[in-house]
Structures are given as C-alpha cells and as structure tokens.
PDB file of N, CA and C in Angstrom:
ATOM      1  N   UNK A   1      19.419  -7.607  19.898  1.00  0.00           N
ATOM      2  CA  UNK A   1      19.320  -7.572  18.442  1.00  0.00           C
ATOM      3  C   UNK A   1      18.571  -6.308  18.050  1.00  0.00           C
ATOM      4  N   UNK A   2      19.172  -5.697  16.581  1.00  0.00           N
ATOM      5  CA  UNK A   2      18.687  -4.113  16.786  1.00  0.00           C
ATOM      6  C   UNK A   2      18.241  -4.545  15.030  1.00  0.00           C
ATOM      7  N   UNK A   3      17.074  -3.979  14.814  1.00  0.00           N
ATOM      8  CA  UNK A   3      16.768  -3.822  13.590  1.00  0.00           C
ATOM      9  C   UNK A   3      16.710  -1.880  13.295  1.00  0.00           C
ATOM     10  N   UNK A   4      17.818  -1.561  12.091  1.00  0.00           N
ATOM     11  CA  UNK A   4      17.608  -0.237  11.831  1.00  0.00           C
ATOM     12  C   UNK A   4      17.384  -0.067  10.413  1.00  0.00           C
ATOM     13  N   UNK A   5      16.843   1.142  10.045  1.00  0.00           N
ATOM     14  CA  UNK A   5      16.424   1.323   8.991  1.00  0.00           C
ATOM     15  C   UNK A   5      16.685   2.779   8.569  1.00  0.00           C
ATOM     16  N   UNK A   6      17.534   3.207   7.484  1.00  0.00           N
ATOM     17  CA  UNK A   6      18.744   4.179   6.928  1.00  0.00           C
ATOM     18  C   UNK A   6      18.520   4.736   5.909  1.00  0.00           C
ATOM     19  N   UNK A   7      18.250   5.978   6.061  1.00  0.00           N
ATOM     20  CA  UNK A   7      17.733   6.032   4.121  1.00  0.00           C
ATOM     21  C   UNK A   7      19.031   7.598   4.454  1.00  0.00           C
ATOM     22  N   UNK A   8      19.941   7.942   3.255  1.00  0.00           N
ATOM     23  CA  UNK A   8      20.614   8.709   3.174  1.00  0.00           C
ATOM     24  C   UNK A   8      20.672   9.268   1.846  1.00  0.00           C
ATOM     25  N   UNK A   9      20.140  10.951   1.433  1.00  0.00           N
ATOM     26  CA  UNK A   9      20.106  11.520   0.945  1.00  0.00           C
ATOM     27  C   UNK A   9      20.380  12.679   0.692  1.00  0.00           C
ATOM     28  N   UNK A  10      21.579  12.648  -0.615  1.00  0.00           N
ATOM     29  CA  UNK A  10      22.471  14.055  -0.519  1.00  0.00           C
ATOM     30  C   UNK A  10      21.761  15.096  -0.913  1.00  0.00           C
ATOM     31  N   UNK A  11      22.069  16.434  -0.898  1.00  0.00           N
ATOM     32  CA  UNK A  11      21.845  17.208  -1.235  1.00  0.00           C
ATOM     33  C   UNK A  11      22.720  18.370  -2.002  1.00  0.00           C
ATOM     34  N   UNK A  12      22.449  18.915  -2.746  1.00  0.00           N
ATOM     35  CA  UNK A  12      23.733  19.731  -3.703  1.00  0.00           C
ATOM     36  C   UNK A  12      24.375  19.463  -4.436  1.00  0.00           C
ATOM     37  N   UNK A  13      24.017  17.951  -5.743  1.00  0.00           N
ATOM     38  CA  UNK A  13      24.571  17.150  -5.744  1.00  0.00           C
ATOM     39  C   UNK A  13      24.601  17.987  -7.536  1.00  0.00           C
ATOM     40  N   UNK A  14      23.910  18.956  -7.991  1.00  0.00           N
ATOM     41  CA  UNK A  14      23.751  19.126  -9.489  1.00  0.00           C
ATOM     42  C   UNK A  14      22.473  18.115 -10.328  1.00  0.00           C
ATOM     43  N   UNK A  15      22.391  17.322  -9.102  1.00  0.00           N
ATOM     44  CA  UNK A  15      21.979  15.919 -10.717  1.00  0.00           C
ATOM     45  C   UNK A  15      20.884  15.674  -9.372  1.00  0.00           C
ATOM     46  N   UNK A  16      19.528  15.053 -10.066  1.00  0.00           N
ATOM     47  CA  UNK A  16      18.269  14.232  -8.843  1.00  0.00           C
ATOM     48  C   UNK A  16      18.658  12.569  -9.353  1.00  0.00           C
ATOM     49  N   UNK A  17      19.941  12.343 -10.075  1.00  0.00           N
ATOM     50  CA  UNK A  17      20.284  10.596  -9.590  1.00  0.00           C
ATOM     51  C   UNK A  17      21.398  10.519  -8.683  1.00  0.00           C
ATOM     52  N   UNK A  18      20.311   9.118  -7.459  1.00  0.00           N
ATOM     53  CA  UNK A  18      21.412   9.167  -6.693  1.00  0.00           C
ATOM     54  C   UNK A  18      21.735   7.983  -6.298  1.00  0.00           C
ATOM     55  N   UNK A  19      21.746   7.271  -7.380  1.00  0.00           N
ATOM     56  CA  UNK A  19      22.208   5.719  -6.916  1.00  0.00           C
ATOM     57  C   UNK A  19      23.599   5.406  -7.050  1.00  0.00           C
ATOM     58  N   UNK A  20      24.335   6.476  -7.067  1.00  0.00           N
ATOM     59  CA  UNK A  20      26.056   5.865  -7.438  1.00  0.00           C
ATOM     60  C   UNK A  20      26.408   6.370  -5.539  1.00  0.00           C
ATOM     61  N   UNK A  21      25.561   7.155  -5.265  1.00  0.00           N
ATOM     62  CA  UNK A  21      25.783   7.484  -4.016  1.00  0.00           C
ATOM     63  C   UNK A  21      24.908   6.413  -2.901  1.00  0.00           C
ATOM     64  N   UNK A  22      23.813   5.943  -3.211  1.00  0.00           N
ATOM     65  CA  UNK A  22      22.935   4.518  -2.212  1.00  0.00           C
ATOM     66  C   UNK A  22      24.229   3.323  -2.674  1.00  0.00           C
ATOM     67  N   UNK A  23      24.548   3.100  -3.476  1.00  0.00           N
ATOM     68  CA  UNK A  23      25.612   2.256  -4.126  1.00  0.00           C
ATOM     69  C   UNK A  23      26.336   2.163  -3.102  1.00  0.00           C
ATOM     70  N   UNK A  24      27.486   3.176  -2.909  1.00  0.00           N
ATOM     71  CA  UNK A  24      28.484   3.595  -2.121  1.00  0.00           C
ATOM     72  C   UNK A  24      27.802   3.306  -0.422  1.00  0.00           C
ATOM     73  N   UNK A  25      27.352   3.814  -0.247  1.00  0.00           N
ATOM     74  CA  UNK A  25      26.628   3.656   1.013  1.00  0.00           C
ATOM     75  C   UNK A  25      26.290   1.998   1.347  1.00  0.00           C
ATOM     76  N   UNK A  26      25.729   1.344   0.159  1.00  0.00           N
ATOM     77  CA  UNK A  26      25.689  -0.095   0.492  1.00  0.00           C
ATOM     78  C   UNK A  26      26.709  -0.604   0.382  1.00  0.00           C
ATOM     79  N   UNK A  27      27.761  -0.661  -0.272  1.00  0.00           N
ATOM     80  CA  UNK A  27      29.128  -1.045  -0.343  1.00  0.00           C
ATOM     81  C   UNK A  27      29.716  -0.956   1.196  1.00  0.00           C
ATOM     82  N   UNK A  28      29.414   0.079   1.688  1.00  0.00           N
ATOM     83  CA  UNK A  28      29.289   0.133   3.459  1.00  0.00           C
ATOM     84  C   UNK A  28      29.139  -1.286   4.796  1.00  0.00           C
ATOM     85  N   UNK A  29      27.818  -1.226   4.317  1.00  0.00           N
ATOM     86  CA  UNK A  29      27.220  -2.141   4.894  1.00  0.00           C
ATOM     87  C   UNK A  29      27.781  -3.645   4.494  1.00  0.00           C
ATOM     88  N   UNK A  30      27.511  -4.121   3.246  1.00  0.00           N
ATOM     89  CA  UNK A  30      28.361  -5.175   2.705  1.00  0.00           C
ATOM     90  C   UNK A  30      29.826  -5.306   3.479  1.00  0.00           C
ATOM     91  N   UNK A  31      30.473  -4.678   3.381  1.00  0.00           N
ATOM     92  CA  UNK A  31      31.746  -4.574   4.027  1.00  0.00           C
ATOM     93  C   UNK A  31      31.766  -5.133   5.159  1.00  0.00           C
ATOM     94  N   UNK A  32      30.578  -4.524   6.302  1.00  0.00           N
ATOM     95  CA  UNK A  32      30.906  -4.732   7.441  1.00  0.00           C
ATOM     96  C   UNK A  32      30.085  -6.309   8.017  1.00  0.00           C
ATOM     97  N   UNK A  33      29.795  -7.008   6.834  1.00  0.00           N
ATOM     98  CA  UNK A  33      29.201  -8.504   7.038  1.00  0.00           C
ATOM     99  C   UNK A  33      27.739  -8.493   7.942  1.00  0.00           C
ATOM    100  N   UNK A  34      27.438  -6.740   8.236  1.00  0.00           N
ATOM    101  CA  UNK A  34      25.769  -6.917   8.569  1.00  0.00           C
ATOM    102  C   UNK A  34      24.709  -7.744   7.901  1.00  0.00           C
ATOM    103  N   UNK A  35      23.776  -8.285   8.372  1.00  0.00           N
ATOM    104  CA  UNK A  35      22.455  -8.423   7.852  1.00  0.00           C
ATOM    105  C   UNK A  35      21.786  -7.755   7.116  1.00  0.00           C
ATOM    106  N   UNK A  36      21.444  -7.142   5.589  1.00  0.00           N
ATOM    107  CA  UNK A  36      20.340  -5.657   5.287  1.00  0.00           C
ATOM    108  C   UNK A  36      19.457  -6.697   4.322  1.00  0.00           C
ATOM    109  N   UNK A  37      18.446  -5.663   4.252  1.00  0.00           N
ATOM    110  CA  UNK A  37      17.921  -4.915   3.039  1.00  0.00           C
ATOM    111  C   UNK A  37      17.632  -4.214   2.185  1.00  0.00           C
ATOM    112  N   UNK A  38      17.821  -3.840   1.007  1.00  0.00           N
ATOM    113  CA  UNK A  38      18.231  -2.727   0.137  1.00  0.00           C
ATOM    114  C   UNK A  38      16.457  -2.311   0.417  1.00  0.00           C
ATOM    115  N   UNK A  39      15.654  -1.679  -0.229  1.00  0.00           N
ATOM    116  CA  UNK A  39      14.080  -1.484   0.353  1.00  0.00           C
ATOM    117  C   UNK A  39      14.728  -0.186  -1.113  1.00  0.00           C
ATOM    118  N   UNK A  40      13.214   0.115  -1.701  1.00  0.00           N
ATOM    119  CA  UNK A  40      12.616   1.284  -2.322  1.00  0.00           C
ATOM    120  C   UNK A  40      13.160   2.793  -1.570  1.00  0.00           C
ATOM    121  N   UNK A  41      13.173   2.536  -0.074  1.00  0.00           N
ATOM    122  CA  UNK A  41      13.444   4.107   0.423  1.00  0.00           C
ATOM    123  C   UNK A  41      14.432   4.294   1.529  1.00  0.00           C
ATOM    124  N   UNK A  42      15.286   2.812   1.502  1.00  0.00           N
ATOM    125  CA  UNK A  42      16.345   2.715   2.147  1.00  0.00           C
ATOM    126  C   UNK A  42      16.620   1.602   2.363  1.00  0.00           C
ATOM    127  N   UNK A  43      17.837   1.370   3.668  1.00  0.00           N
ATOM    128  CA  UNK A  43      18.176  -0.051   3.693  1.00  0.00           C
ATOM    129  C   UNK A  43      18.037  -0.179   5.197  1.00  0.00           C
ATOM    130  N   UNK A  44      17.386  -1.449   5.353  1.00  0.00           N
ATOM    131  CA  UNK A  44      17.276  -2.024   6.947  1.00  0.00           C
ATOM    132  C   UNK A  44      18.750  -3.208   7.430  1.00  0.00           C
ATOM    133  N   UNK A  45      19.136  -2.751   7.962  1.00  0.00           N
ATOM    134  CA  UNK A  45      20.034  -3.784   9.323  1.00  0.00           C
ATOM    135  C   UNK A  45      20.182  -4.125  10.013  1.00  0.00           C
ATOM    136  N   UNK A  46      20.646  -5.171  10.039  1.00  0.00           N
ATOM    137  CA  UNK A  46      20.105  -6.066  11.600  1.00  0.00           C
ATOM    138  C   UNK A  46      21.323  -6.873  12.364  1.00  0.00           C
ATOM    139  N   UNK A  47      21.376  -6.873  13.220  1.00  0.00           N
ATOM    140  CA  UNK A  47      22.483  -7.208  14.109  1.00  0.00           C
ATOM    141  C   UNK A  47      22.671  -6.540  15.317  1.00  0.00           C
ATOM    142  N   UNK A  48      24.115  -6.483  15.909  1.00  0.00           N
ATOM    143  CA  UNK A  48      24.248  -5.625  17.289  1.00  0.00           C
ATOM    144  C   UNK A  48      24.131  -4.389  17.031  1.00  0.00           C
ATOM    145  N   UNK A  49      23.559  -3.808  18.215  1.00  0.00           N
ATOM    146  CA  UNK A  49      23.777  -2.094  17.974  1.00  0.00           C
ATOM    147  C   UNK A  49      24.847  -1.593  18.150  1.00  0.00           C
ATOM    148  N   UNK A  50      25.924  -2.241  18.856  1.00  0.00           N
ATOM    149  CA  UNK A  50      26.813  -1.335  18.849  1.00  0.00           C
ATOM    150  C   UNK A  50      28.058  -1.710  17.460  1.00  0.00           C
ATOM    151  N   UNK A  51      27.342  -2.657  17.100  1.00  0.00           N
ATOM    152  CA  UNK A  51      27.965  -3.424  15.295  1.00  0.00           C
ATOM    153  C   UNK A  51      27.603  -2.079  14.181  1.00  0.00           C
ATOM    154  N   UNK A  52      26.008  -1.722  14.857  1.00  0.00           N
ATOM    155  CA  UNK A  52      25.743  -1.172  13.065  1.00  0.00           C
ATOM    156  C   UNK A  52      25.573   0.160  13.510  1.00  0.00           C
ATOM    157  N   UNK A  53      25.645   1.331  14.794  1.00  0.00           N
ATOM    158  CA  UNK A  53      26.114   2.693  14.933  1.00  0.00           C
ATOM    159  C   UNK A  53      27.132   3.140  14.547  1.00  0.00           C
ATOM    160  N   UNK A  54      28.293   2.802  14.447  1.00  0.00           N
ATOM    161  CA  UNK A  54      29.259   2.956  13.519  1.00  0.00           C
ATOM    162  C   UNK A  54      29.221   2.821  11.733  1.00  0.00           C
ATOM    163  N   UNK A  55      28.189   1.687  11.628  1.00  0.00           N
ATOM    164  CA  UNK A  55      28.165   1.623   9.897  1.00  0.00           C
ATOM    165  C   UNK A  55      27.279   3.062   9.648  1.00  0.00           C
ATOM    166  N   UNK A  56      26.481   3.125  10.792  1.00  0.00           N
ATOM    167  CA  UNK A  56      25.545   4.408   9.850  1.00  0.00           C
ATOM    168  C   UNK A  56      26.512   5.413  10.345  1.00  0.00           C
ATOM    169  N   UNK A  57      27.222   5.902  10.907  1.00  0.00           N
ATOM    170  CA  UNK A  57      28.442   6.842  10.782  1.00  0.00           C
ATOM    171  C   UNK A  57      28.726   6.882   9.866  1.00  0.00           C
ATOM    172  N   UNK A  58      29.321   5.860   9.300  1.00  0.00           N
ATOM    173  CA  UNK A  58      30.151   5.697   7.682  1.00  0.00           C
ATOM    174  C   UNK A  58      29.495   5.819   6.291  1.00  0.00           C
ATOM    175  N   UNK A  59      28.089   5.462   6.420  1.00  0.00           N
ATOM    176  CA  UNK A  59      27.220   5.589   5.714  1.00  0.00           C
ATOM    177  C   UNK A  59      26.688   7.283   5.495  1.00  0.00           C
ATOM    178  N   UNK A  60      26.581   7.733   6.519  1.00  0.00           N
ATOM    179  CA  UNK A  60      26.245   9.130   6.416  1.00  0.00           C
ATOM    180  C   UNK A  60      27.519   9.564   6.053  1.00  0.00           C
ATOM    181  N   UNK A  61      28.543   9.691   6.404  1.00  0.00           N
ATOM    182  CA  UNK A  61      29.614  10.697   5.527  1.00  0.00           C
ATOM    183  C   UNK A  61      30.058   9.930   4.064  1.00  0.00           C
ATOM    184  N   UNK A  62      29.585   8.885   3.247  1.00  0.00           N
ATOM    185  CA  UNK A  62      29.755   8.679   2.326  1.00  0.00           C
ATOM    186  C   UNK A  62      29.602  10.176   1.238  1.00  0.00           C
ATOM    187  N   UNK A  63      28.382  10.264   1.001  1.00  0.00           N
ATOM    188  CA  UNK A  63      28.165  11.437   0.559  1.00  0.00           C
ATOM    189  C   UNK A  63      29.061  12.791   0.369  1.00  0.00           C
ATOM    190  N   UNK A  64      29.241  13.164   1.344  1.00  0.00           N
ATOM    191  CA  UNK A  64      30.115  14.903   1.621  1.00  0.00           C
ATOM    192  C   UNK A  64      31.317  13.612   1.034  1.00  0.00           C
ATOM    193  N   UNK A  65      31.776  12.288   0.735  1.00  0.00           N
ATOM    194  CA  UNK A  65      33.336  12.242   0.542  1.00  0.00           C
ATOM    195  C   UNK A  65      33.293  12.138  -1.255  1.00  0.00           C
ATOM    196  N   UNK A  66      31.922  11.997  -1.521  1.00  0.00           N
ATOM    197  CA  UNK A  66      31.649  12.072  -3.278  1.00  0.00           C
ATOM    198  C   UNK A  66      31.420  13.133  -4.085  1.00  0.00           C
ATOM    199  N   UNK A  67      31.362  14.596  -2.797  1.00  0.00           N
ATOM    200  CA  UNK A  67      31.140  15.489  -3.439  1.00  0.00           C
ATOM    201  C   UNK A  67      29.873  16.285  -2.739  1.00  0.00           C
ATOM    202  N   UNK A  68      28.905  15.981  -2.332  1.00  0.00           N
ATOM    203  CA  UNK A  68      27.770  16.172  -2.077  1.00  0.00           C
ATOM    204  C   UNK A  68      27.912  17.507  -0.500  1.00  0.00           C
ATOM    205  N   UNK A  69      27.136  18.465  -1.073  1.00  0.00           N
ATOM    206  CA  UNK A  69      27.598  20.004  -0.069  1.00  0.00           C
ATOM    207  C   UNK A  69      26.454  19.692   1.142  1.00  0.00           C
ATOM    208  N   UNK A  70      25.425  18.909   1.240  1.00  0.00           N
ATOM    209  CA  UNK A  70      24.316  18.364   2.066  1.00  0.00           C
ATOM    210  C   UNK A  70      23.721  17.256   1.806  1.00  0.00           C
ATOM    211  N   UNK A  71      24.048  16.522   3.366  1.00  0.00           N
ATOM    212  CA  UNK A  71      23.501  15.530   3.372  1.00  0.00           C
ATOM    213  C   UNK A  71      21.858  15.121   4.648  1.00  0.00           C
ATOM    214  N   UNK A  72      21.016  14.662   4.152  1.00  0.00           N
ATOM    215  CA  UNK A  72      19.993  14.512   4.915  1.00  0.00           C
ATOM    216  C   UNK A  72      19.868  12.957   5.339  1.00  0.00           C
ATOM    217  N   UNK A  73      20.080  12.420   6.353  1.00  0.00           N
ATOM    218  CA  UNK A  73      19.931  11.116   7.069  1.00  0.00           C
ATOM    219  C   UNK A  73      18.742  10.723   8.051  1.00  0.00           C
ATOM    220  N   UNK A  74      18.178  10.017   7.494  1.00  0.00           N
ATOM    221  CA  UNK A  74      17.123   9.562   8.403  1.00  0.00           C
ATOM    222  C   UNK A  74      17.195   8.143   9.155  1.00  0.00           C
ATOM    223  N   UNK A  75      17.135   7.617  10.121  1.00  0.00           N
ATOM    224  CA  UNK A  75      17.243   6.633  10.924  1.00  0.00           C
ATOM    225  C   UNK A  75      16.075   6.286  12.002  1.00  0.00           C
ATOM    226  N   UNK A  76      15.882   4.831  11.672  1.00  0.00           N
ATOM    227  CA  UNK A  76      14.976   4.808  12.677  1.00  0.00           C
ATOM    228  C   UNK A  76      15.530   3.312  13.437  1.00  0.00           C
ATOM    229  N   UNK A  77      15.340   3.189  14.460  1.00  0.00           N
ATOM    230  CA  UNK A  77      16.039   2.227  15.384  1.00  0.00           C
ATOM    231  C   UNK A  77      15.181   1.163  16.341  1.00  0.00           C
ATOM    232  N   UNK A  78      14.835   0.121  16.246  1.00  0.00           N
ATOM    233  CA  UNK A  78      13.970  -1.177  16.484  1.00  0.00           C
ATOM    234  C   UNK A  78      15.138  -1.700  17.480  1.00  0.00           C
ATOM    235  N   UNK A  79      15.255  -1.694  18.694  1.00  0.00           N
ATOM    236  CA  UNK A  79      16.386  -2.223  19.555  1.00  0.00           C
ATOM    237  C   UNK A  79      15.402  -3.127  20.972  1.00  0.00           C
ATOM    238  N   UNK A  80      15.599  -4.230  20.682  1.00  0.00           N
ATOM    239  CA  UNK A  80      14.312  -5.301  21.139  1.00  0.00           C
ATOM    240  C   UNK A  80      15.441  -6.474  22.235  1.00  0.00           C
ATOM    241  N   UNK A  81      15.503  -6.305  23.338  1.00  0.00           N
ATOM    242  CA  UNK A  81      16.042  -7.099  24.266  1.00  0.00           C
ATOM    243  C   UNK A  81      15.442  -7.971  25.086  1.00  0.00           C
ATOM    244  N   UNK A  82      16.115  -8.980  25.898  1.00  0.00           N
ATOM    245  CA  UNK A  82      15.647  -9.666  26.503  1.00  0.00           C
ATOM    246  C   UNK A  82      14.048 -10.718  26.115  1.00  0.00           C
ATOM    247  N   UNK A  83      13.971 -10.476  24.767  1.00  0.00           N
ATOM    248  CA  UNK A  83      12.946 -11.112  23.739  1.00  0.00           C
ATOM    249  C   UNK A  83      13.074 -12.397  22.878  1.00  0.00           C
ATOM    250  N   UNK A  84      14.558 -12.511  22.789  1.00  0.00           N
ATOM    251  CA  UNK A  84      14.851 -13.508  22.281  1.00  0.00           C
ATOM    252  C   UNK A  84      15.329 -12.775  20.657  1.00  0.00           C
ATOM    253  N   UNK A  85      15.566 -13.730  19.414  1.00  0.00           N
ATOM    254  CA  UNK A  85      15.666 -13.135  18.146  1.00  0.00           C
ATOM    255  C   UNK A  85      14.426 -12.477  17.938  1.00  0.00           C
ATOM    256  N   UNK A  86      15.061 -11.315  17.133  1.00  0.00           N
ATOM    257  CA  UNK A  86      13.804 -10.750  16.413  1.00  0.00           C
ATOM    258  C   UNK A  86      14.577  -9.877  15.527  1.00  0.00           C
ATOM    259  N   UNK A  87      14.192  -9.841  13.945  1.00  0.00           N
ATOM    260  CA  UNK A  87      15.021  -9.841  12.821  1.00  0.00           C
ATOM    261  C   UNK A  87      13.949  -9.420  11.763  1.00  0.00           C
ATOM    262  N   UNK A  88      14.934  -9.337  10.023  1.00  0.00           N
ATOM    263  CA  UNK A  88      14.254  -9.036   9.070  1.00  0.00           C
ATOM    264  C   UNK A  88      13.590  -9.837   9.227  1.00  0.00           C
ATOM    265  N   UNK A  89      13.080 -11.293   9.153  1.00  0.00           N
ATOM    266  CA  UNK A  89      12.385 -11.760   8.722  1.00  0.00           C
ATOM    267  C   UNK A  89      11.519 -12.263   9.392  1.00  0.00           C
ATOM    268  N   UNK A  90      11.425 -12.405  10.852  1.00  0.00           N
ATOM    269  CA  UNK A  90      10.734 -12.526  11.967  1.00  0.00           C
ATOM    270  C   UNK A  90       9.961 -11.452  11.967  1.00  0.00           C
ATOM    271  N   UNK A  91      10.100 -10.231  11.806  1.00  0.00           N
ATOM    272  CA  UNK A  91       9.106  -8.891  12.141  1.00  0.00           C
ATOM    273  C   UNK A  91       7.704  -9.346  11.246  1.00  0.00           C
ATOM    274  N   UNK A  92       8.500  -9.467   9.749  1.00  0.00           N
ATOM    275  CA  UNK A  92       7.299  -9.706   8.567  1.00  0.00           C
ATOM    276  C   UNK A  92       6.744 -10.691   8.657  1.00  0.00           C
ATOM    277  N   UNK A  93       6.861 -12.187   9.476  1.00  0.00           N
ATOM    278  CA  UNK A  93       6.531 -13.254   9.564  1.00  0.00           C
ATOM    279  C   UNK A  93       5.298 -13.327  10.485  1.00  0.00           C
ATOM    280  N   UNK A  94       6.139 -12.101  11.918  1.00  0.00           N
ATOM    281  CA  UNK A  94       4.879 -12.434  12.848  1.00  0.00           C
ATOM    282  C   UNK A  94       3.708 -11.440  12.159  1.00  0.00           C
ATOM    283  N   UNK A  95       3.799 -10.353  11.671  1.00  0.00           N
ATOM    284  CA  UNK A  95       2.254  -9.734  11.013  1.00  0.00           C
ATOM    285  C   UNK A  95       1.530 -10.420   9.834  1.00  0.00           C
ATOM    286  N   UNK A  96       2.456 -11.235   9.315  1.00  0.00           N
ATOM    287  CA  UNK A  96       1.273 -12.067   8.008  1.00  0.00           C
ATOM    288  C   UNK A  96       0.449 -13.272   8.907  1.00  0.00           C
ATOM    289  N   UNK A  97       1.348 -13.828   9.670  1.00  0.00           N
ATOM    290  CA  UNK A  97       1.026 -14.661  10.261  1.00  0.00           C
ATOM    291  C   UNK A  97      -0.379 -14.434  11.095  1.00  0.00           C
ATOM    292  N   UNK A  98      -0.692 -13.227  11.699  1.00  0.00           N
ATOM    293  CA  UNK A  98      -1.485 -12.944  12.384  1.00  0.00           C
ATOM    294  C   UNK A  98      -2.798 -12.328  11.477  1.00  0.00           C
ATOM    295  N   UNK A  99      -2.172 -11.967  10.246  1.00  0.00           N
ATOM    296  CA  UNK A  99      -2.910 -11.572   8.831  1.00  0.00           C
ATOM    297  C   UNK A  99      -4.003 -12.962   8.631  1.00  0.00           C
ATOM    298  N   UNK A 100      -2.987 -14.059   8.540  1.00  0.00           N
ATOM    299  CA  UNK A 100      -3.453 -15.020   8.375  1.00  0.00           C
ATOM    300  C   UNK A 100      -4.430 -16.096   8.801  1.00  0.00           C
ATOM    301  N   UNK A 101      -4.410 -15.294  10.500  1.00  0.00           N
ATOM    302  CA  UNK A 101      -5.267 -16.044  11.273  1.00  0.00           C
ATOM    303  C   UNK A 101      -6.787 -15.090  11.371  1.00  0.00           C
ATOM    304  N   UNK A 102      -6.661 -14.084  10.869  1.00  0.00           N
ATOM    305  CA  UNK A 102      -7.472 -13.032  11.035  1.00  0.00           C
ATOM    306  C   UNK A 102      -6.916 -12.219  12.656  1.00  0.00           C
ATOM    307  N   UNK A 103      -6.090 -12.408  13.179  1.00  0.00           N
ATOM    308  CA  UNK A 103      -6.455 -11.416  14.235  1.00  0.00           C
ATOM    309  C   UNK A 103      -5.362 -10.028  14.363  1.00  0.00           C
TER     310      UNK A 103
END
C-alpha cells in the first residue's frame, strides 16, 4: 500500500488562477477509482503503486494538454510493505493517537 502526495503546477499559464487546471488533474484521479485527498497544496493517494504511477503520469501532462508552456510536479511517495494497511487515515490516526497519550 503506497500513500502519495502530488501537487502539480503550471507554469506560463498568463493568469496566477489555477484551479481549472488542479480541477482537471483531479478529474484524473476520480476516474481512476483511487483513494485521495484534495489538501490546500495538493492531493494525496492511496492504493497500489503500480495503480497510481501511471495516474501521476496523467496528472502531470494534464497541464501542457490545457495550454500551459511549463509544468512543475512535485511528488512525494510513502510505499510501506509487509506492515499490514497503512492509509489516509491510519497515518493521522496513529500521531493523534500518540498526541493523545502524551508520548
């Protein structure tokens, strides 16, 4: 189980709004029946890795297909085996939890 986290930002675009382009990009993900979260500075997904390396393929050339002359992609990749589940909501569960106990 791979938790990733995607933030994709065009560049050359004329305009600093870029939510018709995060839009498009989530329309992506939706499609492909992943797990996300939309987040303030990107979107996290969760499932197989070899499920969601291809969505961020598709996700990164969204952009250059709307117009956009540069695109900047950032990715970061949580790929946790032989651990059992571990997910959106398990990650945030086990740190409050431990918030909670004090330790």
């Amino acid at each position: 189980m791979a938790v990733v986290e995607i933030s994709v930002a065009p560049l050359g675009t004329g305009t600093p709004g870029v939510s018709s382009y995060v839009a498009a990009c989530v329309a992506i993900v939706v499609d492909s029946g992943l797990t996300y979260q939309l987040n303030p500075m990107g979107t996290v997904i969760e499932g197989d890795i070899d499920e969601i390396l291809p969505v961020l393929r598709r996700m990164h050339e969204v952009p250059f297909d709307c117009g956009a002359e540069r695109v900047s992609t950032l990715i970061k990749i949580d790929d946790r085996r032989g651990q059992g589940h571990h997910g959106l909501q398990g990650e945030g569960d086990s740190v409050l939890n431990k918030l909670q106990r004090g330790s």
